[in-house]
Protein backbone atom coordinates (compact mmCIF):
# COMPACT_ATOMS: atom_id res chain seq x y z
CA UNK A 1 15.89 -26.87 -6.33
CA UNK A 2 13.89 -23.92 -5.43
CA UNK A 3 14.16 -20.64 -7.73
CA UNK A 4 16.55 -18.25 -6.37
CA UNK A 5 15.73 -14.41 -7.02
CA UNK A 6 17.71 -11.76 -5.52
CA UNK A 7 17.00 -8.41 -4.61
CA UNK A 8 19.53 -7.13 -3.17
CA UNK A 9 21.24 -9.20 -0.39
CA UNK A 10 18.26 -10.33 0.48
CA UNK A 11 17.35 -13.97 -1.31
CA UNK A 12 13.83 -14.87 -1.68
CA UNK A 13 12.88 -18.78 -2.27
CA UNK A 14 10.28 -19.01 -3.70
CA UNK A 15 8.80 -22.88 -2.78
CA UNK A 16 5.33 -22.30 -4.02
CA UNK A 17 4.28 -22.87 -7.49
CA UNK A 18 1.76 -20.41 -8.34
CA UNK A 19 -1.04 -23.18 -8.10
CA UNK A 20 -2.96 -24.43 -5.04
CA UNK A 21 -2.72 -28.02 -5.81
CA UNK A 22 0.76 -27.92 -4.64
CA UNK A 23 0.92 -24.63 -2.00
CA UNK A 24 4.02 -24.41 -0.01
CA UNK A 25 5.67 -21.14 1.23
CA UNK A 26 8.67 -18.27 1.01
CA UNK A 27 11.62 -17.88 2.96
CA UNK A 28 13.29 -14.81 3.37
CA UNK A 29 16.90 -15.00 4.10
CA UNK A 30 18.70 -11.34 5.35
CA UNK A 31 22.32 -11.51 4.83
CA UNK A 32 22.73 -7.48 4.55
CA UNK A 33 21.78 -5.53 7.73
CA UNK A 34 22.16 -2.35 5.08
CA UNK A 35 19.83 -1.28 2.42
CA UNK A 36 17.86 -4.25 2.77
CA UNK A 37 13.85 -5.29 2.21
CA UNK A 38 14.21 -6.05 6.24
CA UNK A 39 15.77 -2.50 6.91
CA UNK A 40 17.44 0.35 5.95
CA UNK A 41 20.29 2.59 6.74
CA UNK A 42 18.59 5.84 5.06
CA UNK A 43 19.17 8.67 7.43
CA UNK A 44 15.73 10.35 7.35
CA UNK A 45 14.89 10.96 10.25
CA UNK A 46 10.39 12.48 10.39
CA UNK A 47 11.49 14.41 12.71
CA UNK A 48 13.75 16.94 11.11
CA UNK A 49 13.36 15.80 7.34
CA UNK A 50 9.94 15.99 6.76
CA UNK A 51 9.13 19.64 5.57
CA UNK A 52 6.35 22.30 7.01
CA UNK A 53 2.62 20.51 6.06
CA UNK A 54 0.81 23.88 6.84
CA UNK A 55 -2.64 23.69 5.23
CA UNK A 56 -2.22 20.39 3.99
CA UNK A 57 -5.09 17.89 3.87
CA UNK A 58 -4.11 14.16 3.78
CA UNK A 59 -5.51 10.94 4.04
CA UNK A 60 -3.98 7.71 5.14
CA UNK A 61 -6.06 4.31 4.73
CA UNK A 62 -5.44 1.40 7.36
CA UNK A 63 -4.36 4.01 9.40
CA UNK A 64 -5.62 2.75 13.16
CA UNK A 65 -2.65 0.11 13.40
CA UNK A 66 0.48 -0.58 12.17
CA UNK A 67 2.11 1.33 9.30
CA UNK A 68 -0.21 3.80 8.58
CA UNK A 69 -0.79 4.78 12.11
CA UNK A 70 2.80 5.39 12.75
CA UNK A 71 2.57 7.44 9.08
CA UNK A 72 -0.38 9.67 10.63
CA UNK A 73 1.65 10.24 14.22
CA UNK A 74 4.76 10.90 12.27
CA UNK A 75 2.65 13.34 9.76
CA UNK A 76 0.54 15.16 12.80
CA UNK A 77 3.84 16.70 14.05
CA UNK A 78 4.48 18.54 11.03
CA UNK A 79 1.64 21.06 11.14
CA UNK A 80 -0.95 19.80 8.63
CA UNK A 81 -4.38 21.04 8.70
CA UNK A 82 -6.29 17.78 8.89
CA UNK A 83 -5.45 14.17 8.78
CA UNK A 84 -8.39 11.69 7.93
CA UNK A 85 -7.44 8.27 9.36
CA UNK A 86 -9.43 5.81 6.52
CA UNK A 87 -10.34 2.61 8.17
CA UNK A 88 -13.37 0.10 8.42
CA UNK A 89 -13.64 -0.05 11.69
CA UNK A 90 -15.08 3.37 13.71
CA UNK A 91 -14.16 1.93 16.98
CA UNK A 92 -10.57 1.22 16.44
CA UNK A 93 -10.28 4.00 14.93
CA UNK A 94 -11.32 5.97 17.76
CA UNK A 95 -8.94 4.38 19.62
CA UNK A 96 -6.12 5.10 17.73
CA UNK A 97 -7.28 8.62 17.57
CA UNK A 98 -7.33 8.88 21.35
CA UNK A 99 -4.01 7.28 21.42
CA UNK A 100 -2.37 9.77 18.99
CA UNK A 101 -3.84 12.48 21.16
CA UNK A 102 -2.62 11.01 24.31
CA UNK A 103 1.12 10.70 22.45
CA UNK A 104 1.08 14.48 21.00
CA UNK A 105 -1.51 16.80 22.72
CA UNK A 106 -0.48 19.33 19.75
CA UNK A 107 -0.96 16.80 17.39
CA UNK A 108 -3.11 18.52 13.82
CA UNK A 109 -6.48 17.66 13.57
CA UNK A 110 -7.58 14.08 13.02
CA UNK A 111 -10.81 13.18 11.72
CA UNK A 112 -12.03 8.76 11.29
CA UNK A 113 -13.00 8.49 7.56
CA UNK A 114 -15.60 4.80 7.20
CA UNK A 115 -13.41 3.20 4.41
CA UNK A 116 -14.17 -0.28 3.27
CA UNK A 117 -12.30 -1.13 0.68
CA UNK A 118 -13.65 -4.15 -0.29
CA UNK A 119 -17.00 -2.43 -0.86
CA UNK A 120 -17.43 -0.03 -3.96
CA UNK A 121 -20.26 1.77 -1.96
CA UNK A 122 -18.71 2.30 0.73
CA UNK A 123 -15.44 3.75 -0.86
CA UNK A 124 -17.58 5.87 -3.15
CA UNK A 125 -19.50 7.03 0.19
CA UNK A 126 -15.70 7.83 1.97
CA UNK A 127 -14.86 9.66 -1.28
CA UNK A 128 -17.89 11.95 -1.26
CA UNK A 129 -16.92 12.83 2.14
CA UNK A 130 -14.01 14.27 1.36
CA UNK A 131 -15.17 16.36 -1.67
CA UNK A 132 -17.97 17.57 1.00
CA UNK A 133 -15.80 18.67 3.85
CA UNK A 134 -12.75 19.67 1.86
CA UNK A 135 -11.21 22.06 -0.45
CA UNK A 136 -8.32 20.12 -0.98
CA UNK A 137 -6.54 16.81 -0.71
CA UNK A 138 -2.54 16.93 -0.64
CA UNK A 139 -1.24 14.16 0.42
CA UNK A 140 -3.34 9.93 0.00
CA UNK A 141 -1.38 7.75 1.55
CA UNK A 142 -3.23 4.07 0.39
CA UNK A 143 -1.62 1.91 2.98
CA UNK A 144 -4.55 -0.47 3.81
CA UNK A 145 -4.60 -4.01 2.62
CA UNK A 146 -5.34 -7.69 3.42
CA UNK A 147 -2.61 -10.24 3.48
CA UNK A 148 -2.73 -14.24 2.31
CA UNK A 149 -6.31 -14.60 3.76
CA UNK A 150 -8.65 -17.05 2.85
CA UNK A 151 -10.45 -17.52 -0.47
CA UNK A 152 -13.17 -14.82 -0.57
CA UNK A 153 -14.71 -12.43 -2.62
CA UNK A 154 -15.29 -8.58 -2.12
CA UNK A 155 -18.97 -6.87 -2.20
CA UNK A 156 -18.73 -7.08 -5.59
CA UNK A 157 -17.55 -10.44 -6.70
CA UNK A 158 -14.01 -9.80 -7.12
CA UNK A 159 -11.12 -11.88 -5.12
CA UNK A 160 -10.73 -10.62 -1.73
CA UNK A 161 -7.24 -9.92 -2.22
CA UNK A 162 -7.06 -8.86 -5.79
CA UNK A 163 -9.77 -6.30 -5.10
CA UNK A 164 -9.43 -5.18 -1.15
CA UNK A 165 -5.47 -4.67 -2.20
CA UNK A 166 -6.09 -2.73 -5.68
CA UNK A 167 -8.91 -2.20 -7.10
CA UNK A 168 -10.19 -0.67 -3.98
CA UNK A 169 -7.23 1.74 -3.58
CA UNK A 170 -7.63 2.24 -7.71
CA UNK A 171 -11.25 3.41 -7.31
CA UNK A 172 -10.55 5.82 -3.90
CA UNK A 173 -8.02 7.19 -5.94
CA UNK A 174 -9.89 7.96 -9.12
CA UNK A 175 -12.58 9.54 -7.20
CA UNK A 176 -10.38 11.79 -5.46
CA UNK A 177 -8.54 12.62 -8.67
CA UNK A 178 -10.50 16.03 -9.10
CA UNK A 179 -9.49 17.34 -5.70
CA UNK A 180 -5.91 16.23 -6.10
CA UNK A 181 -5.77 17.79 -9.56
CA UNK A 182 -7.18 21.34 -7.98
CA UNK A 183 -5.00 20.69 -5.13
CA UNK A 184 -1.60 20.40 -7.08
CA UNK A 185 -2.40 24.07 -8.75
CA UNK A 186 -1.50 25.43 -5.51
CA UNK A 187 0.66 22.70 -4.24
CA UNK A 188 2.88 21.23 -6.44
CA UNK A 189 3.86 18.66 -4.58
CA UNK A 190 0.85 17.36 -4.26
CA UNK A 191 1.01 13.38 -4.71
CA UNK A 192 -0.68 9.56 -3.95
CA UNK A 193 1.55 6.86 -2.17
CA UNK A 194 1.11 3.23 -2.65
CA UNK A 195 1.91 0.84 -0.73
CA UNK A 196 3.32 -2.02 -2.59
CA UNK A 197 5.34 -5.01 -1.18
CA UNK A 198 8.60 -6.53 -2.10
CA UNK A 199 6.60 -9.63 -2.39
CA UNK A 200 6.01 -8.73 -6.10
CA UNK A 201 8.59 -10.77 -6.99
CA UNK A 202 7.24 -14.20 -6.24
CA UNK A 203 4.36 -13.45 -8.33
CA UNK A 204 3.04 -16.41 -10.70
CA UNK A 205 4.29 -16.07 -14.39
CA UNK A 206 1.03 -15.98 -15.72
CA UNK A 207 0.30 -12.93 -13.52
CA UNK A 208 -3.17 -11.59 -15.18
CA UNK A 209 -5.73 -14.04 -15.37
CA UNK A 210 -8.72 -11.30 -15.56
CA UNK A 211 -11.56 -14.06 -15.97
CA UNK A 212 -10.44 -15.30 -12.43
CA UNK A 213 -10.18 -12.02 -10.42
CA UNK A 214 -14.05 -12.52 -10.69
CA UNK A 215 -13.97 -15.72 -9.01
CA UNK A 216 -11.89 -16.85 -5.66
CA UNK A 217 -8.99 -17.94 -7.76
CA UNK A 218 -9.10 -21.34 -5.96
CA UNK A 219 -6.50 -22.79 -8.32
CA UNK A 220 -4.08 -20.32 -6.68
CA UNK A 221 -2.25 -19.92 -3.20
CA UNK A 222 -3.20 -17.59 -1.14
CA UNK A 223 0.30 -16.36 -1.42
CA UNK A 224 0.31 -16.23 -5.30
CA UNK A 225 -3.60 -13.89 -4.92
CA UNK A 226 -1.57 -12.27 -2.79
CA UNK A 227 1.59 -11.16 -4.67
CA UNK A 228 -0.30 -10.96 -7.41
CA UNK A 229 -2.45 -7.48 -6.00
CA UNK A 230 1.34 -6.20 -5.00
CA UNK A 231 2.73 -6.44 -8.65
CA UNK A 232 -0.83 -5.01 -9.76
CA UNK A 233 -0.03 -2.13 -7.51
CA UNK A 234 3.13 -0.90 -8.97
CA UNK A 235 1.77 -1.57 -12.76
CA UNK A 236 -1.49 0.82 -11.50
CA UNK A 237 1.00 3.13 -10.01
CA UNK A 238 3.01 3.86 -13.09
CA UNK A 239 0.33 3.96 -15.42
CA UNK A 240 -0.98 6.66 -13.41
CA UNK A 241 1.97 8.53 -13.00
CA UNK A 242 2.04 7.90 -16.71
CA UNK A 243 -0.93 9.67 -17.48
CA UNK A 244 -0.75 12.32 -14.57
CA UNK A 245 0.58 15.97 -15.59
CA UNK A 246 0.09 17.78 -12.27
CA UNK A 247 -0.22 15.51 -9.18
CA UNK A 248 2.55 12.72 -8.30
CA UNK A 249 1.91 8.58 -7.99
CA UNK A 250 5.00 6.81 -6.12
CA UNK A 251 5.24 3.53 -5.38
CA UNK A 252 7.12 1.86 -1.79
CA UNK A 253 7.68 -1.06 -0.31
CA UNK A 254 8.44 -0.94 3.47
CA UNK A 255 10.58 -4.21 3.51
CA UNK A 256 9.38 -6.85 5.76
CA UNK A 257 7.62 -4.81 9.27
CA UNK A 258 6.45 -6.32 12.12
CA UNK A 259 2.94 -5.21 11.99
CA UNK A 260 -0.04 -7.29 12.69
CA UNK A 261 -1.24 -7.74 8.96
CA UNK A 262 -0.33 -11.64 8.56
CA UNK A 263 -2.86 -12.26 11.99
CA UNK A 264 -5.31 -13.14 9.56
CA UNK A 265 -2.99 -15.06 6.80
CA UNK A 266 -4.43 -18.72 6.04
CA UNK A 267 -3.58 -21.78 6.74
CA UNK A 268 -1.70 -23.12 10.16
CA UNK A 269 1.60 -23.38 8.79
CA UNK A 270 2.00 -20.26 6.72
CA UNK A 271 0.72 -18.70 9.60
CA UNK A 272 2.98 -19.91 12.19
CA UNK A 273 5.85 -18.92 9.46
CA UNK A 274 4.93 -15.85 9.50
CA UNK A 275 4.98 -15.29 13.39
CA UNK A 276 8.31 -16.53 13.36
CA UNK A 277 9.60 -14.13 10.82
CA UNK A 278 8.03 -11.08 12.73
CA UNK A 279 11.33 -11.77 14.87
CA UNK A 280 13.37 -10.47 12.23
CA UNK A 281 11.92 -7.81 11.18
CA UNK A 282 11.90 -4.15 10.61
CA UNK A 283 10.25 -2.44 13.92
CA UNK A 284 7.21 -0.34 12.74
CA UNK A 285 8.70 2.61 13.20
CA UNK A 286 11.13 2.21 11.20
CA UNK A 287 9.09 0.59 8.59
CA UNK A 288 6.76 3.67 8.13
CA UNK A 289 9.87 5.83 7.00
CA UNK A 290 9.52 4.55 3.05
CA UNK A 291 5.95 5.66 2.81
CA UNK A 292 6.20 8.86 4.79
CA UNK A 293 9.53 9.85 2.98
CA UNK A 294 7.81 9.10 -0.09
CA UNK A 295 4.42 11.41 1.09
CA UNK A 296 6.76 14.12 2.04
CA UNK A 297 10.27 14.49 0.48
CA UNK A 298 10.90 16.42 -2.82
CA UNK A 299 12.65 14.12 -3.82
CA UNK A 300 10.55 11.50 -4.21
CA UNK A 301 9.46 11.39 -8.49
CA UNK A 302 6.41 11.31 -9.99
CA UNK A 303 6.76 7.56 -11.15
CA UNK A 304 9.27 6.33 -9.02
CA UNK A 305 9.55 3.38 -7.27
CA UNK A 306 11.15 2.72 -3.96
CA UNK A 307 12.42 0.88 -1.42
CA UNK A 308 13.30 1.51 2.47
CA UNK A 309 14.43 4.19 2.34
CA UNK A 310 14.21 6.43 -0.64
CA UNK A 311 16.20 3.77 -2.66
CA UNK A 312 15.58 3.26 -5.98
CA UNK A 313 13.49 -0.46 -5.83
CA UNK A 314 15.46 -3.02 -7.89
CA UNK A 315 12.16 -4.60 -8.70
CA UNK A 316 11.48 -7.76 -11.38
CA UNK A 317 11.20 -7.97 -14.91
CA UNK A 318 7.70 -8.63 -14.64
CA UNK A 319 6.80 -4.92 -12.53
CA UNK A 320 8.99 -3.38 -15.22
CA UNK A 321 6.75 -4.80 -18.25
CA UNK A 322 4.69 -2.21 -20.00
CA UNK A 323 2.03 -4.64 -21.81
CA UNK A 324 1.18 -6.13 -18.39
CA UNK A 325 0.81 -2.61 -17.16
CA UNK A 326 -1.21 -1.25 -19.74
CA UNK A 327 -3.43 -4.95 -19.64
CA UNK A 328 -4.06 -4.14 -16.31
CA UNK A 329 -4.79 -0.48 -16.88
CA UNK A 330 -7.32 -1.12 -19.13
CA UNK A 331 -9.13 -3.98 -17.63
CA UNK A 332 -9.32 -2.50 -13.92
CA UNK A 333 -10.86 0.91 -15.87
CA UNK A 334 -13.38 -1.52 -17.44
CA UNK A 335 -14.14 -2.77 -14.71
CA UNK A 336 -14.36 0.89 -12.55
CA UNK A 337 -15.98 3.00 -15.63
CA UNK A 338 -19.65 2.16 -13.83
CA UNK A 339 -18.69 3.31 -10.80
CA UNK A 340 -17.00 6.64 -11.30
């Protein structure tokens, strides 16, 4: 029988094991059309809820599709000063520039930031950027990520997912910490979103195998690399948050959105899964609400976890353990020390 774990009403199977000798898949199951990983039936509405952003620099990452670029249209109607829409590609990005325009002539400024977060150069190069052009940084939103791909490794040698999904978004954060620190002196609510995914949960039991995150981790799934960067997120997150005394780290998950991020998932089948499982999901923008309520409510703690929206994320054991997070703390800044 295949392990039950609930979250929720929602029941995730997990029939994978964690190794690629014997790869199989998850199927989520919605029986709750409430407070659900599918949904939610928060009443935030960006419209009204979301406060006055005057002066406020932010930066969402993956922001010319999907999630993030419903984040930045909700965000440019709330009076910020600039928004710097992080993404590899300049081209799409310009599109989804002109298309934000198009959508809300009075829409705040918004600037393409060359982000590549599978490269360390060009992250470092994105960073500098912003510490060039700005005087502060109020709001990162690090949305951008890779989803069951292929085996591959980043610039660097690292597992494409392990390292596009966190240690990319660890070392764009660290870099910016400096501005966010002088930021939050002024603005107290000054904070970094992560985007995490529910996902987490279905990660292998032997989560941290450091000596392979330098290899492709071919004795894994694509979906176990893959849950595996998710629960690193949260453990980053909340070691942060740990350590931060001025600016804010939250952690979301946006439940399961029909975005385009599983077009370049591996593998026939899982692919063709997830296609069919777009038809039951959370519209995007409804999807963006749990990261932009967590990048602009009050209420959203320094520390906290959540799921759609502003809920309190019932999330495993595993998240929760404090000698996985401080393992991973400590290897990932080994692993950055060169490079900051």
């Amino acid at each position: 029988m295949p392990e039950c774990r609930c979250m929720n009403t929602v029941h995730v199977y997990s029939l994978y094991s964690g190794e690629r000798a014997n790869p199989r898949t998850i199927v989520l199951l919605n029986t709750n059309t409430e407070r659900t990983m599918f949904g939610s039936s928060s009443t935030f509405d960006p419209n009204k809820d979301i406060p006055n952003l005057k002066g406020n620099v932010i930066i969402v990452t993956g922001g010319n599709v999907g999630l993030g670029l419903e984040t930045i249209r909700q965000l440019a109607k709330h009076n910020p000063a600039h928004i710097y829409l992080a993404a590899r590609s300049a081209e799409k990005a310009g599109a989804a520039i002109k298309q934000l325009k198009a959508d809300n002539p009075n829409a705040a400024p918004i600037s393409f930031l060359n982000l590549d977060l599978s490269s360390f150069d060009s992250i470092k190069a994105a960073a500098k950027t912003i510490q060039d052009s700005e005087s502060r940084l109020d709001i990162l939103v690090n949305n951008a990520g890779i989803m069951m791909v292929d085996e591959g490794l980043t610039k660097e040698g690292y597992e494409i997912q392990f390292g596009t999904n966190h240690l990319g978004p660890a070392l764009f954060t660290q870099l910016l910490q400096p501005i966010l620190s002088k930021t939050a002196t002024i603005n107290p609510e000054t904070r970094v979103v992560n985007v995490s995914s529910a996902s987490e949960r279905v990660a292998p039991s032997d989560i941290y195998k450091f000596d392979e995150f330098k290899t492709t981790s071919p004795e894994r799934h694509t979906t176990a690399r893959y849950s595996t960067s998710k629960i690193a997120n949260i453990h980053y997150t909340l070691a942060l948050a740990e350590r931060s005394k001025d600016v804010k780290y939250i952690t979301v998950h946006p439940g399961m959105v029909a975005t385009n991020l599983h077009h370049a998932s591996a593998g026939f089948f899982l692919k063709a899964f997830l296609n069919a499982a777009i038809y039951f999901a959370t519209p995007v923008d409804k999807g963006a609400l749990s990261q932009i309520w967590a990048a602009t409510s009050p209420e959203a703690k320094n520390g906290g976890c959540y799921a759609p929206t502003g809920v309190i994320w019932k999330r495993s054991k595993a998240s929760q353990n404090y000698d996985l997070q401080e393992q991973l703390w400590n290897w990932t800044q080994k692993e950055l020390k060169a490079h900051l």
